[in-house]
PDB file of N, CA and C in Angstrom:
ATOM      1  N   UNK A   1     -16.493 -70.241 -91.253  1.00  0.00           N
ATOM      2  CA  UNK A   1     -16.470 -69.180 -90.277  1.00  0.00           C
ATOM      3  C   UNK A   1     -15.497 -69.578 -89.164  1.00  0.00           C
ATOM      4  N   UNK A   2     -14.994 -68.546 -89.149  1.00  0.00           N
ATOM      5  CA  UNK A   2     -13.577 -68.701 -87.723  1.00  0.00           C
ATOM      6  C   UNK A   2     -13.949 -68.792 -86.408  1.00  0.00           C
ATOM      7  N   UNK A   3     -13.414 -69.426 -85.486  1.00  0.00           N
ATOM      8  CA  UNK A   3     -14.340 -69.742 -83.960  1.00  0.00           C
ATOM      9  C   UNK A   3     -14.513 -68.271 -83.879  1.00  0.00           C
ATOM     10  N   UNK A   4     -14.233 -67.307 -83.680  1.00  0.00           N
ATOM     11  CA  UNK A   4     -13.974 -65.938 -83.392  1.00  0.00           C
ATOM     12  C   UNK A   4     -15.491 -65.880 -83.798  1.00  0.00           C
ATOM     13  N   UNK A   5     -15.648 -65.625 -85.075  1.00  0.00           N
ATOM     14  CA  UNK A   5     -16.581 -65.522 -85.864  1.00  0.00           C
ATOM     15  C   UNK A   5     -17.722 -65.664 -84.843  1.00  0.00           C
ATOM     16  N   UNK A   6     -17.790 -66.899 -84.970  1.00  0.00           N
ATOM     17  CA  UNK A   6     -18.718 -67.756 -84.603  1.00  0.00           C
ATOM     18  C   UNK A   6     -19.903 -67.362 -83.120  1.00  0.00           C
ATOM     19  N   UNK A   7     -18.501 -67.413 -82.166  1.00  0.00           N
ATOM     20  CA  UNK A   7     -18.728 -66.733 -80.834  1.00  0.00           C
ATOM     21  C   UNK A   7     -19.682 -65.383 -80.946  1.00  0.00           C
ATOM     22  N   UNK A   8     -18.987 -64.460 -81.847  1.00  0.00           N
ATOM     23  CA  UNK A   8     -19.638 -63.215 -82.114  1.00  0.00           C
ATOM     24  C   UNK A   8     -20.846 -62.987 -82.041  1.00  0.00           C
ATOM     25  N   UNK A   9     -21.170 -63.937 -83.708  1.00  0.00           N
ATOM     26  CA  UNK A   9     -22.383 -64.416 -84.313  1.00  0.00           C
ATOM     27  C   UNK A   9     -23.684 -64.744 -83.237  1.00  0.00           C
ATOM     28  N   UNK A  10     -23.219 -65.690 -82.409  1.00  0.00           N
ATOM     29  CA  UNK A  10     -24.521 -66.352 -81.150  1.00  0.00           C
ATOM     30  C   UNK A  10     -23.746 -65.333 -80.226  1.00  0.00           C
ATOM     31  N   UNK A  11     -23.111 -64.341 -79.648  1.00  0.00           N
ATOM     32  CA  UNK A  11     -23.706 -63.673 -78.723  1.00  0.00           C
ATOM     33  C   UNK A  11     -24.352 -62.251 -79.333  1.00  0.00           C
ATOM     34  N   UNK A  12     -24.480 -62.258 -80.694  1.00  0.00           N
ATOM     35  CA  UNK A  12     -25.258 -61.494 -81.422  1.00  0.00           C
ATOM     36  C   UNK A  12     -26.946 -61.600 -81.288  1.00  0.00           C
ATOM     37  N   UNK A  13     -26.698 -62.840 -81.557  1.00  0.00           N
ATOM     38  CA  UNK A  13     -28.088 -63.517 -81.620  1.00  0.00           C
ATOM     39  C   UNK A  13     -28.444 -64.037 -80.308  1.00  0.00           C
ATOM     40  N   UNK A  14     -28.211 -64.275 -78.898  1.00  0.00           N
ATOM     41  CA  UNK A  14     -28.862 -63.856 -77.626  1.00  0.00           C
ATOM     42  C   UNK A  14     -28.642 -62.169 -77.474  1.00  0.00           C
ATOM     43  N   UNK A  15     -28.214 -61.800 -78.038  1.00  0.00           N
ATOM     44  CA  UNK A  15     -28.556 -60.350 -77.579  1.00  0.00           C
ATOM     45  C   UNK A  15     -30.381 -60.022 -78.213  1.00  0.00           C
ATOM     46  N   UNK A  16     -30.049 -60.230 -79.307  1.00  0.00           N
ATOM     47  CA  UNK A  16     -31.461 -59.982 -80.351  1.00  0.00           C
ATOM     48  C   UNK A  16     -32.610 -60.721 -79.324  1.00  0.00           C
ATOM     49  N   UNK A  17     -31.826 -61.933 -79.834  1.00  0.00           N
ATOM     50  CA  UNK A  17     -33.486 -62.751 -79.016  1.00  0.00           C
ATOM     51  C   UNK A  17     -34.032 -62.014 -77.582  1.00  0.00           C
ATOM     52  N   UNK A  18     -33.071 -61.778 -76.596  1.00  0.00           N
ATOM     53  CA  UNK A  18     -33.340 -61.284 -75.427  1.00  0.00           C
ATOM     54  C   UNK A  18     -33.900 -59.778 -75.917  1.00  0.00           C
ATOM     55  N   UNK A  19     -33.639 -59.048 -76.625  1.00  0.00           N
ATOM     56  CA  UNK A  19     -34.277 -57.535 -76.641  1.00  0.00           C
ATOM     57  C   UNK A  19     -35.271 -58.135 -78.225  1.00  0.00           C
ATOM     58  N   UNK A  20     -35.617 -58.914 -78.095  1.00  0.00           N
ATOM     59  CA  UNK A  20     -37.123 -59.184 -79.005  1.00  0.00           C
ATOM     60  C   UNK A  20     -38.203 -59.398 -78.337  1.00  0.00           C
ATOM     61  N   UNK A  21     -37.853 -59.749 -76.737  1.00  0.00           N
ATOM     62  CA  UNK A  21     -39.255 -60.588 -76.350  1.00  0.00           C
ATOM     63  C   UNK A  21     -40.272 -61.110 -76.773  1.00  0.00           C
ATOM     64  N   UNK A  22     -39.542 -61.806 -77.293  1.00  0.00           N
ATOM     65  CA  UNK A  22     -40.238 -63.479 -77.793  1.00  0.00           C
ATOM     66  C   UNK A  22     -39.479 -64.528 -77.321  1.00  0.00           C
ATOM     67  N   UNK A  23     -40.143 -65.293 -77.564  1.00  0.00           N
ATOM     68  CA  UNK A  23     -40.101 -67.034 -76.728  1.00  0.00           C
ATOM     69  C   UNK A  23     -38.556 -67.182 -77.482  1.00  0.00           C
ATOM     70  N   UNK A  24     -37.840 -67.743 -76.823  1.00  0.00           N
ATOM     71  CA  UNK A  24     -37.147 -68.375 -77.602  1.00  0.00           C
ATOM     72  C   UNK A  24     -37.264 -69.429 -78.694  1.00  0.00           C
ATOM     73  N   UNK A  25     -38.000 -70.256 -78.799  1.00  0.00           N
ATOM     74  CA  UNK A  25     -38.913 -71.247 -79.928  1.00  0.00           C
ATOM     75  C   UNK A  25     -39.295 -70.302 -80.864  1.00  0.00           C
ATOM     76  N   UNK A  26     -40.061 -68.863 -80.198  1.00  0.00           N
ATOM     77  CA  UNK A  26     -40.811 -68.456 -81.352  1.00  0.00           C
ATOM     78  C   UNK A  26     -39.921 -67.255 -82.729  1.00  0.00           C
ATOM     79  N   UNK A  27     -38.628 -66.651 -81.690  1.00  0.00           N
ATOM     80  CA  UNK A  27     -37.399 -66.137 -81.938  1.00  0.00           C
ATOM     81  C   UNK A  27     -36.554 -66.881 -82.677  1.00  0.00           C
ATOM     82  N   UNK A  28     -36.042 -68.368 -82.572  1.00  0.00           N
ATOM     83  CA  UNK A  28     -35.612 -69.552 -83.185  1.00  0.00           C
ATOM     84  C   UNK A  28     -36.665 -69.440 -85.158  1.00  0.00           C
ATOM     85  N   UNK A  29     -38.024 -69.786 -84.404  1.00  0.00           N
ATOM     86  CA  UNK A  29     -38.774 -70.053 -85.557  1.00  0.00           C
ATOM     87  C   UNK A  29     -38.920 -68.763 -86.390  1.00  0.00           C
ATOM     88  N   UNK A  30     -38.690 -67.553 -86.427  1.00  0.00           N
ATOM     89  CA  UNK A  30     -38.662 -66.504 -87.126  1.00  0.00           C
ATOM     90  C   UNK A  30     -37.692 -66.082 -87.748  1.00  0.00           C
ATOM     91  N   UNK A  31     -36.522 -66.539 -87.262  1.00  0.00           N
ATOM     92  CA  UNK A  31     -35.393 -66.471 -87.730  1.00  0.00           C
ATOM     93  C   UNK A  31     -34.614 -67.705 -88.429  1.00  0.00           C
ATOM     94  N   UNK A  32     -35.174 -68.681 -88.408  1.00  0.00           N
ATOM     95  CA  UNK A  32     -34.982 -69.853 -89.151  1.00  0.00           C
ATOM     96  C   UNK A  32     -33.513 -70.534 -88.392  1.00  0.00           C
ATOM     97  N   UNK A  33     -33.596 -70.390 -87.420  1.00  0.00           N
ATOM     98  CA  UNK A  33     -32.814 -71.019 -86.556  1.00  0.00           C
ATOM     99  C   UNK A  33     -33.194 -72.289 -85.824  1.00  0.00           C
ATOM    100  N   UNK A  34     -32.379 -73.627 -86.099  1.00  0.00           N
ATOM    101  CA  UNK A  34     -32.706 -74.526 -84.998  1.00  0.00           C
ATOM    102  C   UNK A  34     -32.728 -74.504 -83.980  1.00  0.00           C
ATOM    103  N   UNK A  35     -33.604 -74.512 -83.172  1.00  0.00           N
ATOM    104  CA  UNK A  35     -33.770 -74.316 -81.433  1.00  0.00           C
ATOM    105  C   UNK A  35     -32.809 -75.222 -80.535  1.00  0.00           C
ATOM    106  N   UNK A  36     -32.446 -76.363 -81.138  1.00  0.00           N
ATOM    107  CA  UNK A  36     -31.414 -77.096 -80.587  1.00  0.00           C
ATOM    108  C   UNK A  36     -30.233 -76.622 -80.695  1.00  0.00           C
ATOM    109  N   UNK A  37     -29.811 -75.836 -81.806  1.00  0.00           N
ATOM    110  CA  UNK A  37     -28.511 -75.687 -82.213  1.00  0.00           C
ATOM    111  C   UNK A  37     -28.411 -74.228 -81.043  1.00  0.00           C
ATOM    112  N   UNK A  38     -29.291 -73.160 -81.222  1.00  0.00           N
ATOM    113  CA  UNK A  38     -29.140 -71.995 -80.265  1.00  0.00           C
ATOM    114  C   UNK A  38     -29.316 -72.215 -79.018  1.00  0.00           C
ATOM    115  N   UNK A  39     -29.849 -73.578 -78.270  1.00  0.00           N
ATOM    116  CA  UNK A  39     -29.454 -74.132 -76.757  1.00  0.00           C
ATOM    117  C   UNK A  39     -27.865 -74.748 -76.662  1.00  0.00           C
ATOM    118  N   UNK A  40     -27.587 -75.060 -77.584  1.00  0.00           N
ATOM    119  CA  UNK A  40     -26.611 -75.993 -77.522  1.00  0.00           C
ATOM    120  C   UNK A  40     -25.412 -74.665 -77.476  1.00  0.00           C
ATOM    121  N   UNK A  41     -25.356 -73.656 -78.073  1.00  0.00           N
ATOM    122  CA  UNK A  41     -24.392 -72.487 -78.051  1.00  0.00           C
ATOM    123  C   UNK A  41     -24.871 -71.595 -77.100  1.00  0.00           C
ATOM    124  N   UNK A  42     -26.065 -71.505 -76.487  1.00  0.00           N
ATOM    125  CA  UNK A  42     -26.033 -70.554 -75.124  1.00  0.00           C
ATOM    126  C   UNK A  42     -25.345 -70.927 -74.259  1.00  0.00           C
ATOM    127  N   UNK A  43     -25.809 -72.608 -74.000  1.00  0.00           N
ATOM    128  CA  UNK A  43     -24.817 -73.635 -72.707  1.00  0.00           C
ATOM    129  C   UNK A  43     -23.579 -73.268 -73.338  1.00  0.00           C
ATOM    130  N   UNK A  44     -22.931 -73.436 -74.475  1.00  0.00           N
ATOM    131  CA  UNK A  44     -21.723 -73.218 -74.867  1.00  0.00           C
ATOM    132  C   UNK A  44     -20.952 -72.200 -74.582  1.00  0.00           C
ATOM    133  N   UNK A  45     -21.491 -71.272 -74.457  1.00  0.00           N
ATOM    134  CA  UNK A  45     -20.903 -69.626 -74.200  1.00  0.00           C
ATOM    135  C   UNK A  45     -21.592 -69.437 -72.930  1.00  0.00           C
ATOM    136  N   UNK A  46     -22.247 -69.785 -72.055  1.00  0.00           N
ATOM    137  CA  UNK A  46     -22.927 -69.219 -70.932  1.00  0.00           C
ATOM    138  C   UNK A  46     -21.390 -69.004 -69.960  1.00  0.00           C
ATOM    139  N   UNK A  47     -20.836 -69.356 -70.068  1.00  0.00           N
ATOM    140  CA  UNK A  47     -19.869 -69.067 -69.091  1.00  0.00           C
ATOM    141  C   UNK A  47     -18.909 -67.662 -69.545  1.00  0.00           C
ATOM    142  N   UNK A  48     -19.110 -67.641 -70.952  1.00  0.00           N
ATOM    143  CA  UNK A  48     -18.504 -66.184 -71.368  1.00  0.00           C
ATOM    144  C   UNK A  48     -19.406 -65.173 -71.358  1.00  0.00           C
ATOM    145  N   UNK A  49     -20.515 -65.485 -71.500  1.00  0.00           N
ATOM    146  CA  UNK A  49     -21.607 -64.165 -70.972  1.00  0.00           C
ATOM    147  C   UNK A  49     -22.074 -63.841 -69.737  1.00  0.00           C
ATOM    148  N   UNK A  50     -22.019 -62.897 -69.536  1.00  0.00           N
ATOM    149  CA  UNK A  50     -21.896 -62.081 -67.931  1.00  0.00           C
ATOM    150  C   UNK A  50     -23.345 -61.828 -67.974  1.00  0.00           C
ATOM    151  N   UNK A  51     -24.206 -62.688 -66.966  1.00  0.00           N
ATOM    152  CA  UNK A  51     -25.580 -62.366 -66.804  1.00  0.00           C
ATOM    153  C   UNK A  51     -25.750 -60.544 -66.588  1.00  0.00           C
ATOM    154  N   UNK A  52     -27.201 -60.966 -67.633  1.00  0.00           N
ATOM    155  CA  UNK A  52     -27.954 -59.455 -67.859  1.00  0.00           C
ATOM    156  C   UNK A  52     -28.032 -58.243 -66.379  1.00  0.00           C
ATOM    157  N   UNK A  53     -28.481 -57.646 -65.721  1.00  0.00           N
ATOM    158  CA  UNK A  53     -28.646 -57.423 -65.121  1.00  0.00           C
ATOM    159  C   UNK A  53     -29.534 -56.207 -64.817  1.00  0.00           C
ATOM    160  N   UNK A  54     -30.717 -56.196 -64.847  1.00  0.00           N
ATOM    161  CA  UNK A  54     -32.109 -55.187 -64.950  1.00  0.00           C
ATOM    162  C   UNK A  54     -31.905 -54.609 -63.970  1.00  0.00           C
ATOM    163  N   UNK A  55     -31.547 -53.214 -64.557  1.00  0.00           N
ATOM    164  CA  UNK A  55     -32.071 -52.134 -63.132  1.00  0.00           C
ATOM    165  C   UNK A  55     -33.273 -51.166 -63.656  1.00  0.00           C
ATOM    166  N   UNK A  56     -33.505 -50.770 -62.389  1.00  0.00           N
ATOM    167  CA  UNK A  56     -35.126 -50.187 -62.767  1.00  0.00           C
ATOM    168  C   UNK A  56     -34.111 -48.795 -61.967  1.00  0.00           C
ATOM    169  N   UNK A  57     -34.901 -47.971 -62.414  1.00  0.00           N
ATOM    170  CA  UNK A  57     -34.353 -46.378 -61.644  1.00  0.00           C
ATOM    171  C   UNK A  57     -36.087 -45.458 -61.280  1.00  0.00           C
ATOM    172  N   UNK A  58     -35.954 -45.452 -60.085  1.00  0.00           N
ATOM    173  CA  UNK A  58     -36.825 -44.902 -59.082  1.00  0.00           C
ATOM    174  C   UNK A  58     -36.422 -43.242 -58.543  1.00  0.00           C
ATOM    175  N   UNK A  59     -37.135 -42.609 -59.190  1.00  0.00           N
ATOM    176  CA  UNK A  59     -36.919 -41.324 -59.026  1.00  0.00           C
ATOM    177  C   UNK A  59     -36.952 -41.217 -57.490  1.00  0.00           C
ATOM    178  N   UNK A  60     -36.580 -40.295 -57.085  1.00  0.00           N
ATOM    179  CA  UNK A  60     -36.931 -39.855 -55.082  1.00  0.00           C
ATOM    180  C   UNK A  60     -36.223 -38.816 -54.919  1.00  0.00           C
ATOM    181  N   UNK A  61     -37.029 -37.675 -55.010  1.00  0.00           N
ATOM    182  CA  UNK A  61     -36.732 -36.460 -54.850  1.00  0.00           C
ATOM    183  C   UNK A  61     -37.588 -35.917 -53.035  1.00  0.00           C
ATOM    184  N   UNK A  62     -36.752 -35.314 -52.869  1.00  0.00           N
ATOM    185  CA  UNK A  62     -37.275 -34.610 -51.218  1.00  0.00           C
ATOM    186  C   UNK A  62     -37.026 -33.372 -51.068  1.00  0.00           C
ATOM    187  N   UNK A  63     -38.332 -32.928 -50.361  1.00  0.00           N
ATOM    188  CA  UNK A  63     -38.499 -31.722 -50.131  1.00  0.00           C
ATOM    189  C   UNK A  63     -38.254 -31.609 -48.794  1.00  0.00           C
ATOM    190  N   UNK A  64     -37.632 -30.420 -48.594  1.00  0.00           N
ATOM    191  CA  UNK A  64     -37.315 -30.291 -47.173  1.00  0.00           C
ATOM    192  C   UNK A  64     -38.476 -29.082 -46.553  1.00  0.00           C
ATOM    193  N   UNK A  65     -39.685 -28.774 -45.999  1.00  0.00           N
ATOM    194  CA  UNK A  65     -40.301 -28.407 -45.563  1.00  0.00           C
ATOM    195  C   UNK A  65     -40.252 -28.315 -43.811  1.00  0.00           C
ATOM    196  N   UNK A  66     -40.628 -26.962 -43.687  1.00  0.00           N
ATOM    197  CA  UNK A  66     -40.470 -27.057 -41.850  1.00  0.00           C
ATOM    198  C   UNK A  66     -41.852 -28.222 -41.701  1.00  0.00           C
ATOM    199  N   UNK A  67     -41.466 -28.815 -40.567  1.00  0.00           N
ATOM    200  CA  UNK A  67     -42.673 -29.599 -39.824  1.00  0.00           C
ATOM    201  C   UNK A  67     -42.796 -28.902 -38.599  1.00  0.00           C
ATOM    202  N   UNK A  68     -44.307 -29.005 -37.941  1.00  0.00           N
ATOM    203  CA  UNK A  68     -44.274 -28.546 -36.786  1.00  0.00           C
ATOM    204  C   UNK A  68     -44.488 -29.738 -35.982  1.00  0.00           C
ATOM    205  N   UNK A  69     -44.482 -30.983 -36.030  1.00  0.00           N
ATOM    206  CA  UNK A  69     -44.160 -32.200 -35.217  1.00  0.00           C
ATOM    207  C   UNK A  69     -44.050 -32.984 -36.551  1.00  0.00           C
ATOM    208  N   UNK A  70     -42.816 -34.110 -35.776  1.00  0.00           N
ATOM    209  CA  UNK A  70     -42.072 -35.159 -36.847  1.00  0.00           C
ATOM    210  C   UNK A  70     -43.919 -36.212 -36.880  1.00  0.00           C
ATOM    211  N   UNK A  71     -43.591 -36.526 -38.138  1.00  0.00           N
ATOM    212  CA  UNK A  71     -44.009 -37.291 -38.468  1.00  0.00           C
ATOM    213  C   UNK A  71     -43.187 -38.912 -39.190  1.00  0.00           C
ATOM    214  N   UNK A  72     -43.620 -39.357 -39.617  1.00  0.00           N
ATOM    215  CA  UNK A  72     -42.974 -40.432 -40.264  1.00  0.00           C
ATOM    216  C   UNK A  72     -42.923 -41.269 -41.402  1.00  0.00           C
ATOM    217  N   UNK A  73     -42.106 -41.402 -42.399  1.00  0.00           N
ATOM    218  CA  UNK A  73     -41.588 -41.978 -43.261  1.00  0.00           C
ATOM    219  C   UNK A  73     -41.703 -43.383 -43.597  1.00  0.00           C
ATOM    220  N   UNK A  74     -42.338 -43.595 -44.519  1.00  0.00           N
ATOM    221  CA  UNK A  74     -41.842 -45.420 -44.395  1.00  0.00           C
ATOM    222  C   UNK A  74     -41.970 -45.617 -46.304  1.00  0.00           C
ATOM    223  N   UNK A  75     -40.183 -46.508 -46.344  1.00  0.00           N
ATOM    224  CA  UNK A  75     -40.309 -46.546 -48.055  1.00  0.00           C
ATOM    225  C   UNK A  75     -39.964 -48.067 -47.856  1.00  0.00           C
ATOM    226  N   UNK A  76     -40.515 -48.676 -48.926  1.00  0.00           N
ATOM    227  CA  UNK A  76     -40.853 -49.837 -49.075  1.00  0.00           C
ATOM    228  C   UNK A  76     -39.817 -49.788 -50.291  1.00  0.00           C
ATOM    229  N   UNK A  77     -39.184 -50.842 -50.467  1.00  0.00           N
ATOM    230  CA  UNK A  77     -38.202 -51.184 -52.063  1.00  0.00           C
ATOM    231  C   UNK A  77     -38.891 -52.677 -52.575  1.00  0.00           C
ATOM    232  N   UNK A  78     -38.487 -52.529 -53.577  1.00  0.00           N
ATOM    233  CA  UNK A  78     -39.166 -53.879 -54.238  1.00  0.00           C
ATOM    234  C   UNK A  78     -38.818 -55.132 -54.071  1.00  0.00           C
ATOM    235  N   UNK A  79     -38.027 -55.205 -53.534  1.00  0.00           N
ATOM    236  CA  UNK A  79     -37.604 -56.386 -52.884  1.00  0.00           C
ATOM    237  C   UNK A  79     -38.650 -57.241 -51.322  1.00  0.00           C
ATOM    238  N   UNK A  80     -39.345 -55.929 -51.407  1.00  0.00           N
ATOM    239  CA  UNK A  80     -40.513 -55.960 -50.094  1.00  0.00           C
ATOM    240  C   UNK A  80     -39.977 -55.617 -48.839  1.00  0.00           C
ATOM    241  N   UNK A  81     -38.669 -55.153 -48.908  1.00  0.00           N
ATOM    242  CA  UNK A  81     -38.597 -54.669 -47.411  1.00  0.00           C
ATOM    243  C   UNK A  81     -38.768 -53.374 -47.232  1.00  0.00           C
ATOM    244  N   UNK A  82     -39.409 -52.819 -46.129  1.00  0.00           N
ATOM    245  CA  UNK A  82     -39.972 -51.777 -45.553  1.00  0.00           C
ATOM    246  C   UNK A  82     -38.567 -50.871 -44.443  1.00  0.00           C
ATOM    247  N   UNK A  83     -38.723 -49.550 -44.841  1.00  0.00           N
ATOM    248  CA  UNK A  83     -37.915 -48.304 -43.847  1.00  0.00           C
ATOM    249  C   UNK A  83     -38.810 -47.676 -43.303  1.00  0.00           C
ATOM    250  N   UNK A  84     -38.687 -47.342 -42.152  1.00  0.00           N
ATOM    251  CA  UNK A  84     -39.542 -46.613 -41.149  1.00  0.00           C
ATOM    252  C   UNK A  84     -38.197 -45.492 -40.390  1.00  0.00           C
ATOM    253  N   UNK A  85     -38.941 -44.271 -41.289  1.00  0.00           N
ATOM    254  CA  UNK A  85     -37.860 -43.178 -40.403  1.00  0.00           C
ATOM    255  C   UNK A  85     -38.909 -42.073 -40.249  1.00  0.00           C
ATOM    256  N   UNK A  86     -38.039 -41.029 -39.045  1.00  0.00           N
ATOM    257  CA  UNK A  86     -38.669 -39.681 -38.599  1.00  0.00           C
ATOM    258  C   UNK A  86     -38.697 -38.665 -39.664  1.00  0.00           C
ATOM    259  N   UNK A  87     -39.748 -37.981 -40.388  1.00  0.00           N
ATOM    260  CA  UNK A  87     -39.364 -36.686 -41.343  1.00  0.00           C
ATOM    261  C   UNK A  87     -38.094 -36.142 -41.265  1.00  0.00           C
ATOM    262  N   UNK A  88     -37.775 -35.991 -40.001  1.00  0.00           N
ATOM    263  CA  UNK A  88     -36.689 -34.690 -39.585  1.00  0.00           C
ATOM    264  C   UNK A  88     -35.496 -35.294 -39.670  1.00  0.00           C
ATOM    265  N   UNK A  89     -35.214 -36.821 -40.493  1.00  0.00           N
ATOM    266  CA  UNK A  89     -34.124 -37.270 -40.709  1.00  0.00           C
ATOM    267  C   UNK A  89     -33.279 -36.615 -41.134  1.00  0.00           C
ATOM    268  N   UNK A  90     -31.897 -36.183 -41.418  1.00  0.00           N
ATOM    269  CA  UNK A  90     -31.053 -35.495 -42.198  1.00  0.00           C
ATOM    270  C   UNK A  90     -30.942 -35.657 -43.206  1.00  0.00           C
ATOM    271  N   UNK A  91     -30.801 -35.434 -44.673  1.00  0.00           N
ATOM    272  CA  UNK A  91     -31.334 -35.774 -45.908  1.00  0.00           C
ATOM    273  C   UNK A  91     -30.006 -36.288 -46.183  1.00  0.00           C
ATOM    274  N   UNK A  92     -28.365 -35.903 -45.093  1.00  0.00           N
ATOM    275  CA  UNK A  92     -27.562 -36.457 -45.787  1.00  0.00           C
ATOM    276  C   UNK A  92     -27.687 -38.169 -45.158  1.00  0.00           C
ATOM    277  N   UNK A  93     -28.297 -38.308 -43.809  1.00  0.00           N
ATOM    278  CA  UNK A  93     -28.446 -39.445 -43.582  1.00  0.00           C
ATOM    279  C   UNK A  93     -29.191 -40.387 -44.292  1.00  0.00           C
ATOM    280  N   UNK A  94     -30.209 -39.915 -44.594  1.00  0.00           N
ATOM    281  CA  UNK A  94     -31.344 -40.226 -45.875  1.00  0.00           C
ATOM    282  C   UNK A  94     -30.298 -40.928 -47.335  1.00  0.00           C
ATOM    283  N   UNK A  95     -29.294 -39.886 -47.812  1.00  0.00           N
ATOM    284  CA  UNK A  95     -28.610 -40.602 -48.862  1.00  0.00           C
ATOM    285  C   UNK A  95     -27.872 -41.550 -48.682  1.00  0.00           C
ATOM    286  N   UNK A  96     -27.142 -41.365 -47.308  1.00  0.00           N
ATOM    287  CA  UNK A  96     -26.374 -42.603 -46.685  1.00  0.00           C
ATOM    288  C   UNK A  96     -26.909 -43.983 -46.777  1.00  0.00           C
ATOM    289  N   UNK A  97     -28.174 -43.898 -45.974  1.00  0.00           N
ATOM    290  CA  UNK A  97     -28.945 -45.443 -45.856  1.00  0.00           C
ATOM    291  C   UNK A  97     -29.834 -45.228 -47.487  1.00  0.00           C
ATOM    292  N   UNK A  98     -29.762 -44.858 -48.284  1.00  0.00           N
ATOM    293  CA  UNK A  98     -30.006 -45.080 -49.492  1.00  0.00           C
ATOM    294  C   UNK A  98     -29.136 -45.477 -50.681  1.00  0.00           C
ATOM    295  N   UNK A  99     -27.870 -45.438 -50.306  1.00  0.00           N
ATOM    296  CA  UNK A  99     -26.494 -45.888 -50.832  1.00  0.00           C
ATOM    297  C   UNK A  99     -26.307 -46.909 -50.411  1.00  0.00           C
ATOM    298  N   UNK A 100     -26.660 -47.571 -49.842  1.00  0.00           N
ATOM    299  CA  UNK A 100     -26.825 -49.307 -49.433  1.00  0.00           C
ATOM    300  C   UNK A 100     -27.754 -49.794 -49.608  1.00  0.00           C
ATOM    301  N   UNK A 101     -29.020 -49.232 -50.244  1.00  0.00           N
ATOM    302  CA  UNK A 101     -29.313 -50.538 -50.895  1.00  0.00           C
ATOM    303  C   UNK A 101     -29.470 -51.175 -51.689  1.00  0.00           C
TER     304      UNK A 101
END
């Protein structure tokens, strides 16, 4: 097999293993792969693979309703930090400070 090949082959096979969720040992052992040999080619290629990167998508839809006194807002992101705004924010300001974060 041609280095080309090769490369292919194991970033074939961290793709699999990663969308199998299973252990790597137990992914290795099902597939009849040495667990040494598929550490030894992740370190090998880790610098040509561009870490994964999980995004989650959070719906947030708003209704714009009259208020008859502001009340207040507070959205929390998962990261644990907390926003504290007035209802009567502008919804384009709303997308603004929601485009940063």
């Amino acid at each position: 097999m041609k280095k080309q090949q090769k490369i292919k082959y194991w970033k074939d096979i961290f793709e699999q293993q990663e969308s199998s969720a299973l252990t790597t040992i137990q992914f290795c052992r099902d597939n009849n792969i040495n667990p040494s040999t598929f550490y030894a080619w992740r370190k090998r290629l880790a610098s040509e693979i561009p870490p994964a990167k999980k995004q989650q998508v959070i719906p947030f839809v708003i209704h714009e309703q009259a208020f008859t006194q502001p009340s207040m807002i507070k959205l929390t992101t998962l990261n644990g930090y907390q926003l504290d705004f007035e209802s009567t924010l502008a919804h384009q300001a709303l997308a603004k400070l929601l485009s940063v974060l």
